[in-house]
C-alpha atoms as a PDB file:
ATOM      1  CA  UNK A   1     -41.315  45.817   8.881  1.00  0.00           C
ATOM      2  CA  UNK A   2     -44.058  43.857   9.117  1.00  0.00           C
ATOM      3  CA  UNK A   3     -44.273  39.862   9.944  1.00  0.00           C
ATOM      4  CA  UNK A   4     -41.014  37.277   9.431  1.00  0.00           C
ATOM      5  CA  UNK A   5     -41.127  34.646   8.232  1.00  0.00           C
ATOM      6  CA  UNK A   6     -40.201  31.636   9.759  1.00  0.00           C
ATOM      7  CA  UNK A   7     -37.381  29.064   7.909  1.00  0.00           C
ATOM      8  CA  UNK A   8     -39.998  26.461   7.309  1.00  0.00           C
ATOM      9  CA  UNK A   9     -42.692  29.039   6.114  1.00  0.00           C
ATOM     10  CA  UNK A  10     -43.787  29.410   2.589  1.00  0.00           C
ATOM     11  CA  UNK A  11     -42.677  32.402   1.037  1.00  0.00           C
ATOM     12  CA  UNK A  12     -45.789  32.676  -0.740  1.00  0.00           C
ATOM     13  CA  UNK A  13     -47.904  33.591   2.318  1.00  0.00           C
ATOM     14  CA  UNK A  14     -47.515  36.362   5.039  1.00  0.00           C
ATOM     15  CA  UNK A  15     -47.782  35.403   8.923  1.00  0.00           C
ATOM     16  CA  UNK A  16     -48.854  38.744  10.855  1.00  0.00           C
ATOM     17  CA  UNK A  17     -46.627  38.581  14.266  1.00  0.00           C
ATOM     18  CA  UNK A  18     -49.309  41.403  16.203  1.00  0.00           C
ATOM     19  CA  UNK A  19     -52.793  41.938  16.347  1.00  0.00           C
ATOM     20  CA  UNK A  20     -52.488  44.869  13.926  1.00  0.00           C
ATOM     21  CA  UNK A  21     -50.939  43.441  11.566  1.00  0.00           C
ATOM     22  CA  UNK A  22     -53.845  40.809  11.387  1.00  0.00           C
ATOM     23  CA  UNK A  23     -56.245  43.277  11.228  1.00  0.00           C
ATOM     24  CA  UNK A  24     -54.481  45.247   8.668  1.00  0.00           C
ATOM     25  CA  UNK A  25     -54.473  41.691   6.183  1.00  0.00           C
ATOM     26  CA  UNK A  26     -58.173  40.982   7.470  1.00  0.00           C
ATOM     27  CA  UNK A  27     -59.051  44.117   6.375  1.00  0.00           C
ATOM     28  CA  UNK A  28     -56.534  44.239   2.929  1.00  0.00           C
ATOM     29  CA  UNK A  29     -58.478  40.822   2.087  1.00  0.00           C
ATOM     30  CA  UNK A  30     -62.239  42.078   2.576  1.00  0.00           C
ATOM     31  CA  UNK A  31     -60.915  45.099  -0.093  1.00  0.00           C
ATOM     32  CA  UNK A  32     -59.794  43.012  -2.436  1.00  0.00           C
ATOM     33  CA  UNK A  33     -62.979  41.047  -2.614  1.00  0.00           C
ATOM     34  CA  UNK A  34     -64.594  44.305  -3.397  1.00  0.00           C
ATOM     35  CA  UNK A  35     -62.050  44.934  -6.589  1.00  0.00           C
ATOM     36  CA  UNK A  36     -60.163  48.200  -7.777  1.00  0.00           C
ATOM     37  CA  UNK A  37     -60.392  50.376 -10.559  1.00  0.00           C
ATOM     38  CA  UNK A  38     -57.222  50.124 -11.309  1.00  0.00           C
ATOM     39  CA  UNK A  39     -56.375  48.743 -13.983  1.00  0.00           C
ATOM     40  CA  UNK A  40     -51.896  49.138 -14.632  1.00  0.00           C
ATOM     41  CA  UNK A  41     -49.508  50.449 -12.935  1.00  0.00           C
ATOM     42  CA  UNK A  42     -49.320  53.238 -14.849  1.00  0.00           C
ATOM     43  CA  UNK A  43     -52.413  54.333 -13.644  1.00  0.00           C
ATOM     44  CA  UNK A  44     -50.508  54.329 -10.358  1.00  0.00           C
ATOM     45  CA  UNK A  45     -48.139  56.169 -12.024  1.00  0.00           C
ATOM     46  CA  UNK A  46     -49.935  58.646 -13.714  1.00  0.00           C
ATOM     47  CA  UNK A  47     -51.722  59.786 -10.087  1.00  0.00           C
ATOM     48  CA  UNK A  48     -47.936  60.318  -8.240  1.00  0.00           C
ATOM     49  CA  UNK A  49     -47.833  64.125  -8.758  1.00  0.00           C
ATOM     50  CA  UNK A  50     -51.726  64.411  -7.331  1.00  0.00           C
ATOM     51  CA  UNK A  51     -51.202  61.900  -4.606  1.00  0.00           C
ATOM     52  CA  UNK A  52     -47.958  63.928  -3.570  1.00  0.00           C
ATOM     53  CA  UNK A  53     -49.801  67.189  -3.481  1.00  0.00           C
ATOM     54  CA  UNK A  54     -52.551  65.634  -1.449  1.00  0.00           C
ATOM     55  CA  UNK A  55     -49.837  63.995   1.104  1.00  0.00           C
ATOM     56  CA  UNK A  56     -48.026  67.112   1.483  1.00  0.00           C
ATOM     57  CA  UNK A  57     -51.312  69.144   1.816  1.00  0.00           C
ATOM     58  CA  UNK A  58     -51.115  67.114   5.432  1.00  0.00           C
ATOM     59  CA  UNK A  59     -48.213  68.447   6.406  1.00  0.00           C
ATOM     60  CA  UNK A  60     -50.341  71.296   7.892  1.00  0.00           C
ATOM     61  CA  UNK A  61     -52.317  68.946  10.432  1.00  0.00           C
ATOM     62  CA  UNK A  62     -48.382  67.228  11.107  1.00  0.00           C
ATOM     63  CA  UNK A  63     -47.512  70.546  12.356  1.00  0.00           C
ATOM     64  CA  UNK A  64     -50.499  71.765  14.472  1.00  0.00           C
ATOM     65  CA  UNK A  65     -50.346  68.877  16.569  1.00  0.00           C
ATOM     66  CA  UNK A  66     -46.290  68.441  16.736  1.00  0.00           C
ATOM     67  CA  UNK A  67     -46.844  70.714  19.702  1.00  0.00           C
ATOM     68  CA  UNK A  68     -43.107  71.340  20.845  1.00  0.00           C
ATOM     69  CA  UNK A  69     -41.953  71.749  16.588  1.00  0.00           C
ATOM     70  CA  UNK A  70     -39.584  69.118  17.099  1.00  0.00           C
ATOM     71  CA  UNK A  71     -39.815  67.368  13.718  1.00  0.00           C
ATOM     72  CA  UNK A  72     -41.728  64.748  15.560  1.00  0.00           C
ATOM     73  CA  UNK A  73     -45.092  63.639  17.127  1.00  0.00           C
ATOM     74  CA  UNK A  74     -45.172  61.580  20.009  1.00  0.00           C
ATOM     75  CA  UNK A  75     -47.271  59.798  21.907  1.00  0.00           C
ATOM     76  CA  UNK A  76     -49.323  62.299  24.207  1.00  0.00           C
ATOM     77  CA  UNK A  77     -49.469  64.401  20.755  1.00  0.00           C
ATOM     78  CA  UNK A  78     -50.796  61.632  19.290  1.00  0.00           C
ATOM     79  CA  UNK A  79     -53.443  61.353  21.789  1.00  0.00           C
ATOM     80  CA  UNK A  80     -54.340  64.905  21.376  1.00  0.00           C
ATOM     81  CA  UNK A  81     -54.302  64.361  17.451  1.00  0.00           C
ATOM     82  CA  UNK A  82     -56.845  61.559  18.034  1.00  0.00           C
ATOM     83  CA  UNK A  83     -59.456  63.251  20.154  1.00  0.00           C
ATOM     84  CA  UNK A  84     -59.069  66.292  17.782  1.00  0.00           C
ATOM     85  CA  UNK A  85     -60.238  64.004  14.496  1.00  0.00           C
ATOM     86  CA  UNK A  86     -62.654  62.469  17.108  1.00  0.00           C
ATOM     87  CA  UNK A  87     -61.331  59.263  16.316  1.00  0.00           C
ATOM     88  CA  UNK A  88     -62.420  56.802  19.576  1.00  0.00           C
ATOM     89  CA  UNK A  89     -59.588  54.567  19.959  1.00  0.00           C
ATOM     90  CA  UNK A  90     -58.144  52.680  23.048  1.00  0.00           C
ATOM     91  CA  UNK A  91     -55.119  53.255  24.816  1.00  0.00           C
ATOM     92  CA  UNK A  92     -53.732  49.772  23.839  1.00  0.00           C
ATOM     93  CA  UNK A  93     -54.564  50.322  19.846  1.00  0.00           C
ATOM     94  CA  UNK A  94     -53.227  53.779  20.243  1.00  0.00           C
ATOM     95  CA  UNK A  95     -50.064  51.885  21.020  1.00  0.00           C
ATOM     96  CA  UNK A  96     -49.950  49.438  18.638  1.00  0.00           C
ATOM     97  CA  UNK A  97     -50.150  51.915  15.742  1.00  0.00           C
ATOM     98  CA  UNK A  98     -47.886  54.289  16.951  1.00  0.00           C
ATOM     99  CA  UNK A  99     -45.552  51.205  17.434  1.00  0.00           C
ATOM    100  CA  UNK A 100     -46.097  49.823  13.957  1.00  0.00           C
ATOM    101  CA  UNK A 101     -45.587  53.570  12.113  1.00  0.00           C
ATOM    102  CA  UNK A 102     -42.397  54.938  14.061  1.00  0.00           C
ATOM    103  CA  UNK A 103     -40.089  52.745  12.334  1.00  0.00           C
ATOM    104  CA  UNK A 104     -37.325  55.214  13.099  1.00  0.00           C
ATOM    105  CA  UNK A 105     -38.013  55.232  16.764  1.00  0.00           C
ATOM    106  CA  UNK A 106     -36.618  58.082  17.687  1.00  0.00           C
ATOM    107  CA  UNK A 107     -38.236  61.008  19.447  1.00  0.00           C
ATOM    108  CA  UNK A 108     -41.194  60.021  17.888  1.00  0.00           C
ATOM    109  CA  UNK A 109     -42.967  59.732  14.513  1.00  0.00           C
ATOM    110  CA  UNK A 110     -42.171  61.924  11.316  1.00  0.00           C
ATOM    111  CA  UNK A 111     -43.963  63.072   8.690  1.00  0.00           C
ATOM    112  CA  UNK A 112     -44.130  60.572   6.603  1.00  0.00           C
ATOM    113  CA  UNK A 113     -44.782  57.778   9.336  1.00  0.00           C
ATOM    114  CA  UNK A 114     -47.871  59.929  10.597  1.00  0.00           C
ATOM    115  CA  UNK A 115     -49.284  59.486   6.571  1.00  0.00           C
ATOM    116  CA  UNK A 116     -48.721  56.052   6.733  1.00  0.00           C
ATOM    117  CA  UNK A 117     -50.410  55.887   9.985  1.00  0.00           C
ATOM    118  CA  UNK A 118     -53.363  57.799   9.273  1.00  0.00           C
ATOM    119  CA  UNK A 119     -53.969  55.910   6.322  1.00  0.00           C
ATOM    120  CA  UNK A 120     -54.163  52.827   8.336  1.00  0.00           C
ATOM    121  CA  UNK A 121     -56.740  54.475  10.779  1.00  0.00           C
ATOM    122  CA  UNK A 122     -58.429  55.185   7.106  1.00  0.00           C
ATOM    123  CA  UNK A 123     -58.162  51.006   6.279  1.00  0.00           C
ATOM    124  CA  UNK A 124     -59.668  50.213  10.010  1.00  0.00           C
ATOM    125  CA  UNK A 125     -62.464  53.164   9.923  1.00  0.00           C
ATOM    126  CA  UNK A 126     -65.505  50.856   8.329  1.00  0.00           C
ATOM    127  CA  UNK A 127     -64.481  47.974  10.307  1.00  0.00           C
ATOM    128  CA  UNK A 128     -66.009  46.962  13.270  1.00  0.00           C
ATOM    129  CA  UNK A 129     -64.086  44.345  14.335  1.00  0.00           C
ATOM    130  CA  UNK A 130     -61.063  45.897  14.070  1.00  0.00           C
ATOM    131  CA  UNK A 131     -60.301  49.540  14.903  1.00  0.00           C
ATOM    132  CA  UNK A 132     -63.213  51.999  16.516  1.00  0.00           C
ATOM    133  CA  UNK A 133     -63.967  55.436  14.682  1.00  0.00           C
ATOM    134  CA  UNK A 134     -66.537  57.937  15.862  1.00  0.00           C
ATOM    135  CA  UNK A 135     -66.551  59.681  12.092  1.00  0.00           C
ATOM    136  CA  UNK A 136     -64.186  59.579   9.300  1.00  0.00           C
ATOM    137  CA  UNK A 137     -61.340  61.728   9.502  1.00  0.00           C
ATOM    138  CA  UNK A 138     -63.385  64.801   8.042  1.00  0.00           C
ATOM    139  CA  UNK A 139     -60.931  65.515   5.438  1.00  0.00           C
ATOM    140  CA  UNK A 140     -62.204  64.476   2.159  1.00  0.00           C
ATOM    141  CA  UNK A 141     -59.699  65.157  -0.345  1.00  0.00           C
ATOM    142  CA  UNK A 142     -57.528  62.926   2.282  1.00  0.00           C
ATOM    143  CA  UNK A 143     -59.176  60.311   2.339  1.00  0.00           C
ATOM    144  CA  UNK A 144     -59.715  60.065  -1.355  1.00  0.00           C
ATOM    145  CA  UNK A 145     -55.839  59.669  -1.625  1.00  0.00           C
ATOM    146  CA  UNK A 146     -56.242  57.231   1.073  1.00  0.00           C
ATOM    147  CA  UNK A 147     -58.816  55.382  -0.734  1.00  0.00           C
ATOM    148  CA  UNK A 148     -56.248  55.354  -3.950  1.00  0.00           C
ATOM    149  CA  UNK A 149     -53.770  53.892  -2.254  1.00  0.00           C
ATOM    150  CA  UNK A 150     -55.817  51.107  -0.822  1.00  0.00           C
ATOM    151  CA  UNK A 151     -56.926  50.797  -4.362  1.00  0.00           C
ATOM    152  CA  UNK A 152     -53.299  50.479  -5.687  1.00  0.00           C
ATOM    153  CA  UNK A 153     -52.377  48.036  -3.455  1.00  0.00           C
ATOM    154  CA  UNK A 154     -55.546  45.769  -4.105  1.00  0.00           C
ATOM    155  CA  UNK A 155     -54.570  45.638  -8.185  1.00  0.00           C
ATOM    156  CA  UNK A 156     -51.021  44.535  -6.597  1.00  0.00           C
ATOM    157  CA  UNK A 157     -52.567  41.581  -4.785  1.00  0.00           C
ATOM    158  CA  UNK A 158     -53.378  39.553  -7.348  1.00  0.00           C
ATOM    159  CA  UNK A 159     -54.709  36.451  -5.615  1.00  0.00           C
ATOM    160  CA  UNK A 160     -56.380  38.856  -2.701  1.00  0.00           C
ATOM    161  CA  UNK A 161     -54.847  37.437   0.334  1.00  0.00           C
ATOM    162  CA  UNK A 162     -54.189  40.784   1.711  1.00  0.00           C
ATOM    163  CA  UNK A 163     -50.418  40.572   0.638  1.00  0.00           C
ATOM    164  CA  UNK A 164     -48.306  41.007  -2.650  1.00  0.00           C
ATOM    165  CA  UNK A 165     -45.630  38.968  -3.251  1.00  0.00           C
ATOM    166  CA  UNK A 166     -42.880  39.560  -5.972  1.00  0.00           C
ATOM    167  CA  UNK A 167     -44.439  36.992  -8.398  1.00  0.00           C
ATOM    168  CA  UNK A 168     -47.898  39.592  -8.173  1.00  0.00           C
ATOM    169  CA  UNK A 169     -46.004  42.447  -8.306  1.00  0.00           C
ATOM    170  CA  UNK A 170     -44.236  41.327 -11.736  1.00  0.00           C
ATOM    171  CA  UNK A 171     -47.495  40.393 -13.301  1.00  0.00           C
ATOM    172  CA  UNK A 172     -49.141  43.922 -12.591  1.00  0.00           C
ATOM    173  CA  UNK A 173     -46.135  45.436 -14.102  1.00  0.00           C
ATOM    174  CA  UNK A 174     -45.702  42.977 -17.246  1.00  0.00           C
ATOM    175  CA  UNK A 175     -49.305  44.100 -17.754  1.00  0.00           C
ATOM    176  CA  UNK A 176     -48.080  47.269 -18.785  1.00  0.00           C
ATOM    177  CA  UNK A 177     -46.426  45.836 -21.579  1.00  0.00           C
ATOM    178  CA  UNK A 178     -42.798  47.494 -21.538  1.00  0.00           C
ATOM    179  CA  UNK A 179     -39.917  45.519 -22.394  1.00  0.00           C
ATOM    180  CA  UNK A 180     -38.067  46.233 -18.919  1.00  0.00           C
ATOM    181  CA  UNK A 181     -41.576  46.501 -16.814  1.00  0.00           C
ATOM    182  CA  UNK A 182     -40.222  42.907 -15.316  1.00  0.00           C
ATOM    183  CA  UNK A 183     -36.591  44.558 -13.726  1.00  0.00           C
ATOM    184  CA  UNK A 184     -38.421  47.601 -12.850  1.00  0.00           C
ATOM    185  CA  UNK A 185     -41.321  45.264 -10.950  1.00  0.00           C
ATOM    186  CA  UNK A 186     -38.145  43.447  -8.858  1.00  0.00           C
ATOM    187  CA  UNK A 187     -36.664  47.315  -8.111  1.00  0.00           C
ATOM    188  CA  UNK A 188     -39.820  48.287  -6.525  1.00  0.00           C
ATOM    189  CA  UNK A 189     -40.290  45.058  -5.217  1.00  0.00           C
ATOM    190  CA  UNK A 190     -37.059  45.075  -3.406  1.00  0.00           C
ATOM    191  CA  UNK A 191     -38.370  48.655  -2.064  1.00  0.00           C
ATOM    192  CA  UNK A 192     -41.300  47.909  -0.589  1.00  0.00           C
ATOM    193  CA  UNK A 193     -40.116  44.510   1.282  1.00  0.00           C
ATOM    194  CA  UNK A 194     -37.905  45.995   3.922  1.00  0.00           C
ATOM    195  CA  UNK A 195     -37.782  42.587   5.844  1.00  0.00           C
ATOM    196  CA  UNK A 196     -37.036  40.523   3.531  1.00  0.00           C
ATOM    197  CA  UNK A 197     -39.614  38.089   3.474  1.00  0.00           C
ATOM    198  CA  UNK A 198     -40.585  37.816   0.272  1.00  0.00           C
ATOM    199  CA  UNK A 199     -44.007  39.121   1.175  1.00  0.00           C
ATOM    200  CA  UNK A 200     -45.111  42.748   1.136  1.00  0.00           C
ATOM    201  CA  UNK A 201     -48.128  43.751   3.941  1.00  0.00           C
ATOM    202  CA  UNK A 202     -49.774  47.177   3.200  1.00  0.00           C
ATOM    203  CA  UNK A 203     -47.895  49.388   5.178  1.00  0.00           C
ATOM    204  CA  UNK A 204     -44.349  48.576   3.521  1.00  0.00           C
ATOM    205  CA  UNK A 205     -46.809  49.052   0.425  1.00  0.00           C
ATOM    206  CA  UNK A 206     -47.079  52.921   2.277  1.00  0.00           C
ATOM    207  CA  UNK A 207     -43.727  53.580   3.492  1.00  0.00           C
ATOM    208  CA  UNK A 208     -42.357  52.748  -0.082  1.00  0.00           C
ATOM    209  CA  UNK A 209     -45.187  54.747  -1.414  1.00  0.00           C
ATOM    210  CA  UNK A 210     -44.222  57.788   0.330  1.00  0.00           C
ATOM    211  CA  UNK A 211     -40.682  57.908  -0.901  1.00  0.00           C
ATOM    212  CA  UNK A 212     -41.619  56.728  -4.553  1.00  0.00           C
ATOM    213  CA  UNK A 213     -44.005  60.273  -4.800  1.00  0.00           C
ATOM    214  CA  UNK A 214     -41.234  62.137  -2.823  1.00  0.00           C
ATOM    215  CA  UNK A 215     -42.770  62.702   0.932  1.00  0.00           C
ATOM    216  CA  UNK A 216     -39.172  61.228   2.567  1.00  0.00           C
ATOM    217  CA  UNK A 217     -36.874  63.121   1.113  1.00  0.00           C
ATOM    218  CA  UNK A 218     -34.416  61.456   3.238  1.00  0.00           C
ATOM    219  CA  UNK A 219     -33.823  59.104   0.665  1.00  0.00           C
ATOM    220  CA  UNK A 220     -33.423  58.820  -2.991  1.00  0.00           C
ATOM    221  CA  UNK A 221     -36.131  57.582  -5.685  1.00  0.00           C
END
């Protein structure tokens, strides 16, 4: 998931392979200018239960557009999805995110990959050089997860280049202060870099997200 890196690349910086995924670090990298509140991980921590309930609250809007109750939207119900939130996109970025969230590819994308999508469309909403958006998504309390998240992953990137790497995501959990905060920071390291690059973009950041607050219950914590 997200960019390789090449043999003679430095492992310190992240090489997007797609158009999204450079508008996804563009965008990561005018956040971080802007700061977080966040201050620890724990903070991140101590918001898992009301994040999860938020998440899971979306489950409702998974299900009225997986028209045929398959487990699964794909693309035409994605389409439908999009014109429902009034969300003006083109065919070709339609594409691209639905290819960058169904990481299974299967029949088409599950629950948890539509959250990590519609977060994204949340990243791209205020951009204007990236992804188009007639409105926000209308759903507040959404979007205020969404917002945390984005938030989360800014304290993460410590030197705001849009990415974390492991040597960030040590420091942010050493600043917690707890004698085993470093192993923990490799564990969920090592979860959120699925490709092995030594860099993590934002949406491995959501994917590992999801299953750290429960949302994939395909797998185990």
């Amino acid at each position: 998931m997200g960019a390789a890196m090449g043999k003679t690349a430095s492992p310190t910086k992240w090489i997007p392979e797609t158009k999204l995924e450079a508008k996804m670090l563009q965008a990561m990298q005018r956040r971080a200018v802007e700061g977080t509140p966040i201050k620890s991980f724990n903070t991140i921590i101590l918001k898992f239960p009301k994040i999860d309930h938020s998440l899971r609250d979306c489950k409702a809007i998974f299900d009225q557009f997986d028209e045929d109750s398959n487990g699964a939207i794909d693309h035409d119900e994605l389409n439908k999805c999009f014109q429902k939130l009034q969300l003006t996109f083109s065919t070709e970025e339609i594409d691209e995110l639905f290819e960058a969230c169904d990481v299974s590819a299967q029949v088409g994308m599950n629950f948890n990959e539509f959250i990590v999508l519609l977060c994204l469309v949340y990243l791209f909403k205020d951009d204007p050089g990236a992804f188009r958006t007639k409105s926000k998504l209308g759903m507040p309390k959404l979007e205020a997860t969404f917002e945390t998240l984005v938030n989360a992953f800014v304290f993460l990137d410590k030197n705001k280049d849009g990415c974390v790497s492991k040597k960030e995501m040590i420091e942010a959990m050493n600043e917690s202060g707890e004698r085993s905060s470093g192993r923990i920071g490799m564990r969920r390291f090592e979860e959120m870099d699925w490709d092995k690059n030594g860099m993590v973009s934002f949406k491995e950041f959501l994917f590992a997200f999801t299953r750290w607050v429960g949302i994939d219950e395909t797998e185990d914590e």
